[in-house]
PDB file of N, CA and C in Angstrom:
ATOM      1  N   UNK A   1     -23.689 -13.035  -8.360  1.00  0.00           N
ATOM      2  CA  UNK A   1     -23.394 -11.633  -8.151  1.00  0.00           C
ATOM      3  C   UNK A   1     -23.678 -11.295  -6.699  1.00  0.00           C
ATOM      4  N   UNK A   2     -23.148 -10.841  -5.983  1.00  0.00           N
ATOM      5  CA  UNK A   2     -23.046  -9.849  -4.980  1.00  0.00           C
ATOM      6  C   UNK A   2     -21.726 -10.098  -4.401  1.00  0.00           C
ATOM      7  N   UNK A   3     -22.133 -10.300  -2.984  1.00  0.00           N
ATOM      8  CA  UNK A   3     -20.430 -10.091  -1.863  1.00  0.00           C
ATOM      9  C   UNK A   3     -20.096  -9.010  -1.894  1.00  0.00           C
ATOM     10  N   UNK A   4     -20.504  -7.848  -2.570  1.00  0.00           N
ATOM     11  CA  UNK A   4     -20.191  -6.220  -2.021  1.00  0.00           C
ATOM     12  C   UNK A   4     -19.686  -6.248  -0.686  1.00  0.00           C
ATOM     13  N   UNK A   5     -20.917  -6.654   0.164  1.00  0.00           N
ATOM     14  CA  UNK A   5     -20.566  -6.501   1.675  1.00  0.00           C
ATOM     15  C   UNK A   5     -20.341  -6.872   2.305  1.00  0.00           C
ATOM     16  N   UNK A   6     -20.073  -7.216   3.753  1.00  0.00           N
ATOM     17  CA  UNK A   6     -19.611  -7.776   4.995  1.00  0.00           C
ATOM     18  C   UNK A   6     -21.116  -8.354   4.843  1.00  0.00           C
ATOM     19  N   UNK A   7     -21.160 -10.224   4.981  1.00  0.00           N
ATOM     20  CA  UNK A   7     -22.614 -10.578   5.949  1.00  0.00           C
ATOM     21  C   UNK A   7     -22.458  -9.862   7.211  1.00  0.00           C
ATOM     22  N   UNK A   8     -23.927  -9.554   7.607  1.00  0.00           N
ATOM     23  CA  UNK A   8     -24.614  -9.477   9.018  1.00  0.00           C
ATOM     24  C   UNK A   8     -24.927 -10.452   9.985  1.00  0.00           C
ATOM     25  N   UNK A   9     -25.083 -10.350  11.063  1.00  0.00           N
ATOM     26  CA  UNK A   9     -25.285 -11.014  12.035  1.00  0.00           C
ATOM     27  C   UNK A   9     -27.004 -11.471  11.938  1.00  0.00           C
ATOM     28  N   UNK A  10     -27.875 -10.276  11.462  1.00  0.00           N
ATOM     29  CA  UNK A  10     -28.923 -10.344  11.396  1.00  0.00           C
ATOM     30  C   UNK A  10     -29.746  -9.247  10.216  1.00  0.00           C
ATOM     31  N   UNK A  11     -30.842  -9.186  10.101  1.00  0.00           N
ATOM     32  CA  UNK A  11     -31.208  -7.985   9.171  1.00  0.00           C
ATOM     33  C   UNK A  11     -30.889  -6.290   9.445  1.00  0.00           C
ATOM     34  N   UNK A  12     -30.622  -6.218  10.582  1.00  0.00           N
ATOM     35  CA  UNK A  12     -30.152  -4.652  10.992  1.00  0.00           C
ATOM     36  C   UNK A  12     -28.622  -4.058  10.378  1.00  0.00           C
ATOM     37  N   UNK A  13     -28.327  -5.587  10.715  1.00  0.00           N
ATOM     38  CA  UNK A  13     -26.586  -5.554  10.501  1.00  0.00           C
ATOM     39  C   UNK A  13     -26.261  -5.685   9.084  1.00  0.00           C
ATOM     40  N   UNK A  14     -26.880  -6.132   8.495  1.00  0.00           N
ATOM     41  CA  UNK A  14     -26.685  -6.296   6.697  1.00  0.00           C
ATOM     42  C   UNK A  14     -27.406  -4.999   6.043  1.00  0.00           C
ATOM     43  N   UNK A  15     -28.118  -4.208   6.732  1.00  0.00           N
ATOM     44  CA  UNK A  15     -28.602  -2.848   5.985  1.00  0.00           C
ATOM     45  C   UNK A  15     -27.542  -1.962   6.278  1.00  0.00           C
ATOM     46  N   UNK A  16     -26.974  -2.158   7.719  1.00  0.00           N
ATOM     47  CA  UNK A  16     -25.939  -1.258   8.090  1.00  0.00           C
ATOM     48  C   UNK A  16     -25.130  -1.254   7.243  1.00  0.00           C
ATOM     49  N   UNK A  17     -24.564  -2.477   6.744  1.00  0.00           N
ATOM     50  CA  UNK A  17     -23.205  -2.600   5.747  1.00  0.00           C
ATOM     51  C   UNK A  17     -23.623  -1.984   4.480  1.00  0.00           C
ATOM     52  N   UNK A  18     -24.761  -2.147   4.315  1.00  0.00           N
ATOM     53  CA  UNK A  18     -25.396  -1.774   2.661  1.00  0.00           C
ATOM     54  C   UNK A  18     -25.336  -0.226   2.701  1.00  0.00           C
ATOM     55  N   UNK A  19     -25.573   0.625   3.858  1.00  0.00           N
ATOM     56  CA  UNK A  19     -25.500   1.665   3.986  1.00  0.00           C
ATOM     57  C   UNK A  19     -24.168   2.064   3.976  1.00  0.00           C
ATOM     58  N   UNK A  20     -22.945   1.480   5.171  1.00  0.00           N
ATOM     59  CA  UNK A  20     -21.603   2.107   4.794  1.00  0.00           C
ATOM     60  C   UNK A  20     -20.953   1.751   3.510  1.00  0.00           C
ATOM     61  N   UNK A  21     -21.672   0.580   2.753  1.00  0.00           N
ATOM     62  CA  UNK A  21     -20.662   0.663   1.490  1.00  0.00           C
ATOM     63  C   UNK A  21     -21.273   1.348   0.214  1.00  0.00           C
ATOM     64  N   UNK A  22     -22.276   2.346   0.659  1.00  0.00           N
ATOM     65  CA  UNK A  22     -23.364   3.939  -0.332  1.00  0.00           C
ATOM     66  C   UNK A  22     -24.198   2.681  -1.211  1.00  0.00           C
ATOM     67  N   UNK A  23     -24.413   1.536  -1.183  1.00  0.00           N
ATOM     68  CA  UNK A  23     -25.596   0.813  -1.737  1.00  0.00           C
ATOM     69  C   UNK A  23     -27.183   0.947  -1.168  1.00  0.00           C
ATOM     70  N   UNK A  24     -27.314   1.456  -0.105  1.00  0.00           N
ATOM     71  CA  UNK A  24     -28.747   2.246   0.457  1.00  0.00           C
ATOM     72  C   UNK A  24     -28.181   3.785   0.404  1.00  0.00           C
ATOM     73  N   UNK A  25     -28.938   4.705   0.030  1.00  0.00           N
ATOM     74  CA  UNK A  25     -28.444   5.431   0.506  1.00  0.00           C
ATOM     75  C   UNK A  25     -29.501   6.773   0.342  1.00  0.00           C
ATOM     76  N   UNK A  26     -30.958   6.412   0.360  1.00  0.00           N
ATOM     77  CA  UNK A  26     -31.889   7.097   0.775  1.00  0.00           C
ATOM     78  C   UNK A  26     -32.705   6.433   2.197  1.00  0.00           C
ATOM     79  N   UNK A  27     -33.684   7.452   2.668  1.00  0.00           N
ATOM     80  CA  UNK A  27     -34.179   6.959   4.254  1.00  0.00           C
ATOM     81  C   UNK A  27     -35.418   5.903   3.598  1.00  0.00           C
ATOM     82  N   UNK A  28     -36.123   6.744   2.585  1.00  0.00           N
ATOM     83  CA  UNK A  28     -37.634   5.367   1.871  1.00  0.00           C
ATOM     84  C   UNK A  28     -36.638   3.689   1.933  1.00  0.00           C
ATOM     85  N   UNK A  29     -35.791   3.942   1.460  1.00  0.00           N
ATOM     86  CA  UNK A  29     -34.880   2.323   1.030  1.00  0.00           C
ATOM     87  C   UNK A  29     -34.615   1.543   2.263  1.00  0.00           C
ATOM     88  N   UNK A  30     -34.094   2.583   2.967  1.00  0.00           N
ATOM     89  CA  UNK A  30     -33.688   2.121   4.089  1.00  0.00           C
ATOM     90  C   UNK A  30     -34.431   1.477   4.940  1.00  0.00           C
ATOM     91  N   UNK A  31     -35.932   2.171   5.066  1.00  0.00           N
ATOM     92  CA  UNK A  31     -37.313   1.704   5.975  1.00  0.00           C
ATOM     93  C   UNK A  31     -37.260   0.605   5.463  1.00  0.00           C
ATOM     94  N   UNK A  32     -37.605   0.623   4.171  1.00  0.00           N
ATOM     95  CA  UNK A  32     -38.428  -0.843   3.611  1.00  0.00           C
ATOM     96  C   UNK A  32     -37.268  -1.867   3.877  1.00  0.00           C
ATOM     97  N   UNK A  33     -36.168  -2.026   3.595  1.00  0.00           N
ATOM     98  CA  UNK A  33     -35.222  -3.132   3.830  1.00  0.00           C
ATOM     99  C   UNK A  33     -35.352  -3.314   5.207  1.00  0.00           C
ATOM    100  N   UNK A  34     -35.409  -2.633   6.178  1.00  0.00           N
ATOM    101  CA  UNK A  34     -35.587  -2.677   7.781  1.00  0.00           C
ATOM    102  C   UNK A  34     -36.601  -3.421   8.079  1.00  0.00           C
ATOM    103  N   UNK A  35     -37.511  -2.883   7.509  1.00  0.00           N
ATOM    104  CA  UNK A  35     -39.315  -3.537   7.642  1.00  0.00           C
ATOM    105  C   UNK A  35     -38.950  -5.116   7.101  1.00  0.00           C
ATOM    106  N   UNK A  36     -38.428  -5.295   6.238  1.00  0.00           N
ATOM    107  CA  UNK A  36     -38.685  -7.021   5.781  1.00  0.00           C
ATOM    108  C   UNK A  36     -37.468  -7.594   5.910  1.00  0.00           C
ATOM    109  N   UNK A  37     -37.496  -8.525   6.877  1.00  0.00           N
ATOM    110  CA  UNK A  37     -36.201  -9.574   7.572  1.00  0.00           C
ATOM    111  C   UNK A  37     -36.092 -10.458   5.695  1.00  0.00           C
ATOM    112  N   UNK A  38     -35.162 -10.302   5.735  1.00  0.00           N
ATOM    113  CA  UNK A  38     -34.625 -10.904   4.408  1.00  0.00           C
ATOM    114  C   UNK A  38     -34.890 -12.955   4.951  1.00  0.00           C
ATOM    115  N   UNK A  39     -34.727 -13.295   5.581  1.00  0.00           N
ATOM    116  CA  UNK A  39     -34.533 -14.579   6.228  1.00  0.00           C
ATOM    117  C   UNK A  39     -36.345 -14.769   5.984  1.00  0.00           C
ATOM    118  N   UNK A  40     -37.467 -14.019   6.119  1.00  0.00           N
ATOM    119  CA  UNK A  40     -38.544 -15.042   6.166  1.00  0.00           C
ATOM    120  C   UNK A  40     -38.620 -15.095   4.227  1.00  0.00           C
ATOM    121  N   UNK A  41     -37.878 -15.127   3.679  1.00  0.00           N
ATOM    122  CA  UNK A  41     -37.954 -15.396   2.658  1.00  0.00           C
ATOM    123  C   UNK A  41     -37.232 -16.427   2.174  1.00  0.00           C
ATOM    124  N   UNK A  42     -36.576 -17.374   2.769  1.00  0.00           N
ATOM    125  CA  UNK A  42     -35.553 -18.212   2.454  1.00  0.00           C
ATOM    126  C   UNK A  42     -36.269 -19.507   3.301  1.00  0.00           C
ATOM    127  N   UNK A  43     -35.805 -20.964   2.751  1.00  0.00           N
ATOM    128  CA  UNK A  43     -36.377 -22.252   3.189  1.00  0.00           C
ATOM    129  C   UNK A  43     -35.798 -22.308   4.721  1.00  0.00           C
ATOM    130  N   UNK A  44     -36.550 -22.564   5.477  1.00  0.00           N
ATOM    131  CA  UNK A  44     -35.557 -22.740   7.018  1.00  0.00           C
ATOM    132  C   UNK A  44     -34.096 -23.572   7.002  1.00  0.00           C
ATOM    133  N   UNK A  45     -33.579 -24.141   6.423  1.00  0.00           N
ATOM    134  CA  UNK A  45     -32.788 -25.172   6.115  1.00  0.00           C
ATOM    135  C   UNK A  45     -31.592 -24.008   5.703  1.00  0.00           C
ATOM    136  N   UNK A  46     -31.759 -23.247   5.106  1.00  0.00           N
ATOM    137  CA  UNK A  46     -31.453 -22.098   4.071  1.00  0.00           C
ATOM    138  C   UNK A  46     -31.373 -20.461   4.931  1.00  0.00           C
ATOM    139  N   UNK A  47     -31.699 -20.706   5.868  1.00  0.00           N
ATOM    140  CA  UNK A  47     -31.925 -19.413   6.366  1.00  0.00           C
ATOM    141  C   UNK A  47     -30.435 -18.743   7.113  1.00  0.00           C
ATOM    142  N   UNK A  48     -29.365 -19.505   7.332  1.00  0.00           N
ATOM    143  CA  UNK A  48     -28.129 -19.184   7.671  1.00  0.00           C
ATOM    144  C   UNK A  48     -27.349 -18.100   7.011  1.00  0.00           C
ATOM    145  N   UNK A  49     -27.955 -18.851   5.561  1.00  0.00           N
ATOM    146  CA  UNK A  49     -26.897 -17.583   4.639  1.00  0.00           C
ATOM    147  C   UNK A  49     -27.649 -16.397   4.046  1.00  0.00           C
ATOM    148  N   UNK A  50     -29.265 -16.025   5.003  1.00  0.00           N
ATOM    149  CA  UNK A  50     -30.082 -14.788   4.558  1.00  0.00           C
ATOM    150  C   UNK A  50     -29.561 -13.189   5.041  1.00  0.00           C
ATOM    151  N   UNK A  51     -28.038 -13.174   6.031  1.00  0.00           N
ATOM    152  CA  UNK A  51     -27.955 -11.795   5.742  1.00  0.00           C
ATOM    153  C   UNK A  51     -26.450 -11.821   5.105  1.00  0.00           C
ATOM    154  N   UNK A  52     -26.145 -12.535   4.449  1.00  0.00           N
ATOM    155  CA  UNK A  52     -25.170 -12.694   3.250  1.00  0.00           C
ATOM    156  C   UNK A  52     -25.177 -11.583   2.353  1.00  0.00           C
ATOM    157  N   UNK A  53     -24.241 -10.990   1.601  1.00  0.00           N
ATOM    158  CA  UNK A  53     -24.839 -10.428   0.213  1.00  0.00           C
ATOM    159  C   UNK A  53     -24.455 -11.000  -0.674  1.00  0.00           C
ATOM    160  N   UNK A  54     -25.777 -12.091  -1.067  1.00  0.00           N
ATOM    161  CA  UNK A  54     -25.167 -13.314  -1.961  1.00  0.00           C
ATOM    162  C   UNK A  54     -26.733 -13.811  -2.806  1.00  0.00           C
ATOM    163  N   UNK A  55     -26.675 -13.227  -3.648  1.00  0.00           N
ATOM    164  CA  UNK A  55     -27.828 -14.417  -4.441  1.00  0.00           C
ATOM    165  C   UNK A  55     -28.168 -16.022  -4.054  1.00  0.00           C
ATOM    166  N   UNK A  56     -29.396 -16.376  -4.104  1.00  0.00           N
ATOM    167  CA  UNK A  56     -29.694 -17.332  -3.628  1.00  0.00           C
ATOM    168  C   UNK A  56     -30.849 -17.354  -4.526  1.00  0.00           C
ATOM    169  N   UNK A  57     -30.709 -19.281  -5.056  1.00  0.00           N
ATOM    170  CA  UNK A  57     -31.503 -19.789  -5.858  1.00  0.00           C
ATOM    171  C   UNK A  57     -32.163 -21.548  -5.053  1.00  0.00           C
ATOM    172  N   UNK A  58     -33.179 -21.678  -5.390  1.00  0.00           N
ATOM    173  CA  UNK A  58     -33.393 -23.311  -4.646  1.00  0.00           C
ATOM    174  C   UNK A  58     -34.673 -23.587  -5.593  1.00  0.00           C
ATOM    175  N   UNK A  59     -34.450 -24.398  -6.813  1.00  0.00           N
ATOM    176  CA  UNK A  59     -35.714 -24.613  -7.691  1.00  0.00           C
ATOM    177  C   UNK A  59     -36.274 -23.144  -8.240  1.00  0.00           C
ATOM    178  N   UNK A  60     -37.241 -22.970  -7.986  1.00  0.00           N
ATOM    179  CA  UNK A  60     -37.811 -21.743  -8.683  1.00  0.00           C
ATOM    180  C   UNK A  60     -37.892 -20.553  -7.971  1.00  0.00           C
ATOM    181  N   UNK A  61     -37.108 -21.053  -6.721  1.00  0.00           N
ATOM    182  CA  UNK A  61     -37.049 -19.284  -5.508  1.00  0.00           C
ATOM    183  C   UNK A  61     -35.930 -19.049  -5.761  1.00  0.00           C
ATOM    184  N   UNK A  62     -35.851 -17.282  -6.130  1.00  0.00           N
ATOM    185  CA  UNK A  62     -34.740 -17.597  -6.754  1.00  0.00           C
ATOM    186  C   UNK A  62     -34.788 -15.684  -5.837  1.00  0.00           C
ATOM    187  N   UNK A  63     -33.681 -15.495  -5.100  1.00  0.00           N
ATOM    188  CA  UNK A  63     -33.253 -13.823  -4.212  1.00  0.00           C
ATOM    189  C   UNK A  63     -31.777 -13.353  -4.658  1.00  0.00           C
ATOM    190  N   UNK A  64     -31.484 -12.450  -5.575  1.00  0.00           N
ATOM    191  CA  UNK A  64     -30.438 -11.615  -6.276  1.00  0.00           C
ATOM    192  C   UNK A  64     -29.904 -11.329  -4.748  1.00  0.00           C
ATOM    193  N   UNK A  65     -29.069 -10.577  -4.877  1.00  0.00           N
ATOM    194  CA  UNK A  65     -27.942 -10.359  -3.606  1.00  0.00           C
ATOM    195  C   UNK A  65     -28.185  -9.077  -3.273  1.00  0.00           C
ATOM    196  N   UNK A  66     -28.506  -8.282  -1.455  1.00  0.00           N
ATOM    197  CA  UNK A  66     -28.903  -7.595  -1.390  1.00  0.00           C
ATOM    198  C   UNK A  66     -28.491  -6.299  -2.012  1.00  0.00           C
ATOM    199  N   UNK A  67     -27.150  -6.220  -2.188  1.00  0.00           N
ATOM    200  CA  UNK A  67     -26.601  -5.203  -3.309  1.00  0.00           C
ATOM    201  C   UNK A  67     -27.100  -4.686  -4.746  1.00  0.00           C
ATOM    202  N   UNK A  68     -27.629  -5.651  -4.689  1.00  0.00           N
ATOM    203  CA  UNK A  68     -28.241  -5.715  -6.156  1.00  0.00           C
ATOM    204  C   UNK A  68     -29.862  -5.047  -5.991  1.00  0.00           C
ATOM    205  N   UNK A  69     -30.533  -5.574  -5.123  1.00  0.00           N
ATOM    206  CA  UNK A  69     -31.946  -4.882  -4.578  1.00  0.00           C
ATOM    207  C   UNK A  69     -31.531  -3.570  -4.727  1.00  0.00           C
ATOM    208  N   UNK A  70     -30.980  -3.432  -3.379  1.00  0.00           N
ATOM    209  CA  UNK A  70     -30.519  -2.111  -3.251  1.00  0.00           C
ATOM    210  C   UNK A  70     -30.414  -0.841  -3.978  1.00  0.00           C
ATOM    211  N   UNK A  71     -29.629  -1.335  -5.329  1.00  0.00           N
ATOM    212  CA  UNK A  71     -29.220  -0.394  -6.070  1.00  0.00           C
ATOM    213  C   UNK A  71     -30.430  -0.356  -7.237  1.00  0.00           C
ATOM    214  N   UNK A  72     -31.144  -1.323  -7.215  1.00  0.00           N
ATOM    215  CA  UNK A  72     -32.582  -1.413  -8.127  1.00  0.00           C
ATOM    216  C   UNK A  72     -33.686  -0.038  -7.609  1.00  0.00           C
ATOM    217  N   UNK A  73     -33.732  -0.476  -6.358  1.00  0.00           N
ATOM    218  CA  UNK A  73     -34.379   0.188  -5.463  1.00  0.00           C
ATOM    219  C   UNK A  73     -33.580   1.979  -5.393  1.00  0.00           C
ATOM    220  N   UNK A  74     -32.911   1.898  -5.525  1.00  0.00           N
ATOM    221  CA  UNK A  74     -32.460   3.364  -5.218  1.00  0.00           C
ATOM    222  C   UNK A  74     -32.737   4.407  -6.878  1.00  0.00           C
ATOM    223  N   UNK A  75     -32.132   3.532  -8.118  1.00  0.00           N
ATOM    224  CA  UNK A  75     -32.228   3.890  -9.116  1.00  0.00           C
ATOM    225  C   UNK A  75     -33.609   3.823  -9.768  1.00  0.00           C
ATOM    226  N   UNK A  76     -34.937   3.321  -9.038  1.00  0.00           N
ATOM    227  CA  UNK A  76     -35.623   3.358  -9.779  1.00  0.00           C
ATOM    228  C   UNK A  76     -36.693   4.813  -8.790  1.00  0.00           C
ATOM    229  N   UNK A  77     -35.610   5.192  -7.858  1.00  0.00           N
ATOM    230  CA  UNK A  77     -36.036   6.830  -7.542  1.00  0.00           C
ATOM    231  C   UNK A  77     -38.170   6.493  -6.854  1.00  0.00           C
ATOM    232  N   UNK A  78     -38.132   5.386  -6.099  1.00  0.00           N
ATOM    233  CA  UNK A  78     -39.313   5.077  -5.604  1.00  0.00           C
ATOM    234  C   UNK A  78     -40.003   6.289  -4.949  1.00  0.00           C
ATOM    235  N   UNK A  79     -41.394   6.915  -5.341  1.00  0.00           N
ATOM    236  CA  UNK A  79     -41.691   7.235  -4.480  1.00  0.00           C
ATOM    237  C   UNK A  79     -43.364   7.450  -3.947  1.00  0.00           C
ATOM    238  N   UNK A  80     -43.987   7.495  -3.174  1.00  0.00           N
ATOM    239  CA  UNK A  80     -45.391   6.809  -2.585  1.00  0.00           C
ATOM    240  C   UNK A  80     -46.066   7.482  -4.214  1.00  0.00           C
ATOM    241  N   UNK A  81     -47.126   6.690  -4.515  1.00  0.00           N
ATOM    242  CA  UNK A  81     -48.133   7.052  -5.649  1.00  0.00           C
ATOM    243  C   UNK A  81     -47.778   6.742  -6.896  1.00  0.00           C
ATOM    244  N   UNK A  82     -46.474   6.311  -7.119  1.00  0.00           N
ATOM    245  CA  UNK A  82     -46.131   5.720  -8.019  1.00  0.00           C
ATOM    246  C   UNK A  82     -46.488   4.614  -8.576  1.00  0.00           C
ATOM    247  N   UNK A  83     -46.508   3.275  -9.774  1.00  0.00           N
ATOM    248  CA  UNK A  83     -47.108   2.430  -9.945  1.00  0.00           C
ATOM    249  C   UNK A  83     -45.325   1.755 -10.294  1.00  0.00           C
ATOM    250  N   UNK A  84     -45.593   0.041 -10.217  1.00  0.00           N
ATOM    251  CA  UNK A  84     -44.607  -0.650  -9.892  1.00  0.00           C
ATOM    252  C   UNK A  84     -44.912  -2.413 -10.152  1.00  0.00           C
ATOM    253  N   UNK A  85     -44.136  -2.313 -11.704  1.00  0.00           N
ATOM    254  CA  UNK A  85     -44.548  -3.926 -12.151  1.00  0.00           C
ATOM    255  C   UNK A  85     -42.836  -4.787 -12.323  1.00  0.00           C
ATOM    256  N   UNK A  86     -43.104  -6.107 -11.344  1.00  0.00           N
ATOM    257  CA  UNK A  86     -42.165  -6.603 -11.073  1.00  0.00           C
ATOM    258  C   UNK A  86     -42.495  -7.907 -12.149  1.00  0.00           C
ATOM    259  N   UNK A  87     -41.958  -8.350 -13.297  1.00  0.00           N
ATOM    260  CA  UNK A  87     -41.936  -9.696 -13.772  1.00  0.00           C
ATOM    261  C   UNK A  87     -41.010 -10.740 -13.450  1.00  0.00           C
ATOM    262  N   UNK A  88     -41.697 -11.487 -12.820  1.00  0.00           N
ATOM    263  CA  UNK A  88     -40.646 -12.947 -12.608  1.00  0.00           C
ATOM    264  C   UNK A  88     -40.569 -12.476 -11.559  1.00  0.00           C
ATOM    265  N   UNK A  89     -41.239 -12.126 -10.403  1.00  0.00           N
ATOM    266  CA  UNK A  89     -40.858 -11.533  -9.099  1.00  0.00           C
ATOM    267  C   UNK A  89     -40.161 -12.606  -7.998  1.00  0.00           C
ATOM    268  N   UNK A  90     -39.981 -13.629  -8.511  1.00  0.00           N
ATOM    269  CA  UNK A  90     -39.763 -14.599  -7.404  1.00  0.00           C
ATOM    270  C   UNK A  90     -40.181 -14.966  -5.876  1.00  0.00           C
ATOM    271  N   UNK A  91     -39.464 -14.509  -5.249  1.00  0.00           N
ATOM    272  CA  UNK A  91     -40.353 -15.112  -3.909  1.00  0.00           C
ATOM    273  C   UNK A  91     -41.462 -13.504  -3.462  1.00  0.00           C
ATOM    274  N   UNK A  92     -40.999 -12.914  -4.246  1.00  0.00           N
ATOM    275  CA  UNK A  92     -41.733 -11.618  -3.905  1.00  0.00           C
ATOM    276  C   UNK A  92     -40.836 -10.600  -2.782  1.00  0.00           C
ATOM    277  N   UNK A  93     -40.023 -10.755  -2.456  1.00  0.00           N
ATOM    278  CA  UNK A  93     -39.181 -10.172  -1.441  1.00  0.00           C
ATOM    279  C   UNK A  93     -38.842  -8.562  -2.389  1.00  0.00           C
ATOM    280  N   UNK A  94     -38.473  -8.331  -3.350  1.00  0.00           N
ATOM    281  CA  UNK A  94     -38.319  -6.912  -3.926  1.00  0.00           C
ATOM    282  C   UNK A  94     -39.660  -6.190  -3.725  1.00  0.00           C
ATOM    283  N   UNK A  95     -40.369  -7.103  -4.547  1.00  0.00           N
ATOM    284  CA  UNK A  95     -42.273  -6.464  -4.763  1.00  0.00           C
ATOM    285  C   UNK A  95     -42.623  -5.800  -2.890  1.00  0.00           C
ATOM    286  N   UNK A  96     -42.351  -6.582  -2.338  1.00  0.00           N
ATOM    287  CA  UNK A  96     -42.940  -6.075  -0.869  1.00  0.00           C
ATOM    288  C   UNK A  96     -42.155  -4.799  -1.160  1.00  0.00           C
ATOM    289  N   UNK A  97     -40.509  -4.888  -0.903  1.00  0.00           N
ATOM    290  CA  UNK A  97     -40.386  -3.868  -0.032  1.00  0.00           C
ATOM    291  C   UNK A  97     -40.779  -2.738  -0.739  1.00  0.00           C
ATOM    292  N   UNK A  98     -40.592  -2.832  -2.367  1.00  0.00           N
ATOM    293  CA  UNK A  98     -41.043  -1.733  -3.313  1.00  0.00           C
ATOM    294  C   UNK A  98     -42.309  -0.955  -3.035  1.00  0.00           C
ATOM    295  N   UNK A  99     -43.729  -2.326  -2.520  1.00  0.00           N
ATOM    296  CA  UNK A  99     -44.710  -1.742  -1.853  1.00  0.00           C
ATOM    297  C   UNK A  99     -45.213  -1.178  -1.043  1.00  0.00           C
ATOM    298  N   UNK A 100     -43.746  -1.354   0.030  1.00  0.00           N
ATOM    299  CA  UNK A 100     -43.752  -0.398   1.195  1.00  0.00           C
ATOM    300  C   UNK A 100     -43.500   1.159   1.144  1.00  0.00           C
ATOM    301  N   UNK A 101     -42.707   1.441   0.046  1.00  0.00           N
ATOM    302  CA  UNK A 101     -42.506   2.764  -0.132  1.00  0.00           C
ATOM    303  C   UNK A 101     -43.848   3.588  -1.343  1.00  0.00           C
ATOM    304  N   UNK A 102     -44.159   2.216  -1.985  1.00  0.00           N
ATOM    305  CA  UNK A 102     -45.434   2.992  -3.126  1.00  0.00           C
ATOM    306  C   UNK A 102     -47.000   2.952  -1.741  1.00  0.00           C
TER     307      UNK A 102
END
């Protein structure tokens, strides 16, 4: 699942797209995806296709496609003081940014 969007050049450029195609589309979402480079979450070997919007799996690391964050993140209406349980969190890349806005 994903490919919604145009890959980015880098993490600025793949929020941008997430933003013109209304998959970000609050400022909390927006910070936290800004704040965490999607790439230090991926094996260096692997890190080419981190501003993709493309799920990515390698053994047990396993990153849904940023479209998919995105719209997790927007619908679950985040906001500071809230509490926030991720199961099967994988590499932890949602849990952060979720923690950036709680």
């Amino acid at each position: 699942m994903g490919g919604a969007v145009s890959a980015g050049e880098d993490n600025d450029e793949l929020i941008d797209n997430l933003k013109e195609a209304h998959y970000i589309r609050s400022e909390l979402v927006e910070r936290a995806f800004r704040a965490i480079d999607r790439a230090d979450y991926y094996l260096e070997e692997y890190r080419d296709s981190a501003y993709k919007d493309l799920a990515w799996r390698h053994g047990n690391l396993h990153l849904s496609a940023p479209c998919i964050y995105s719209e997790v993140m927007e619908a679950l209406d985040l906001q500071p003081g809230l509490s926030f349980l991720n199961l099967g969190s994988g590499t932890g890349y949602l849990s952060t940014m979720v923690g950036l806005i709680l």
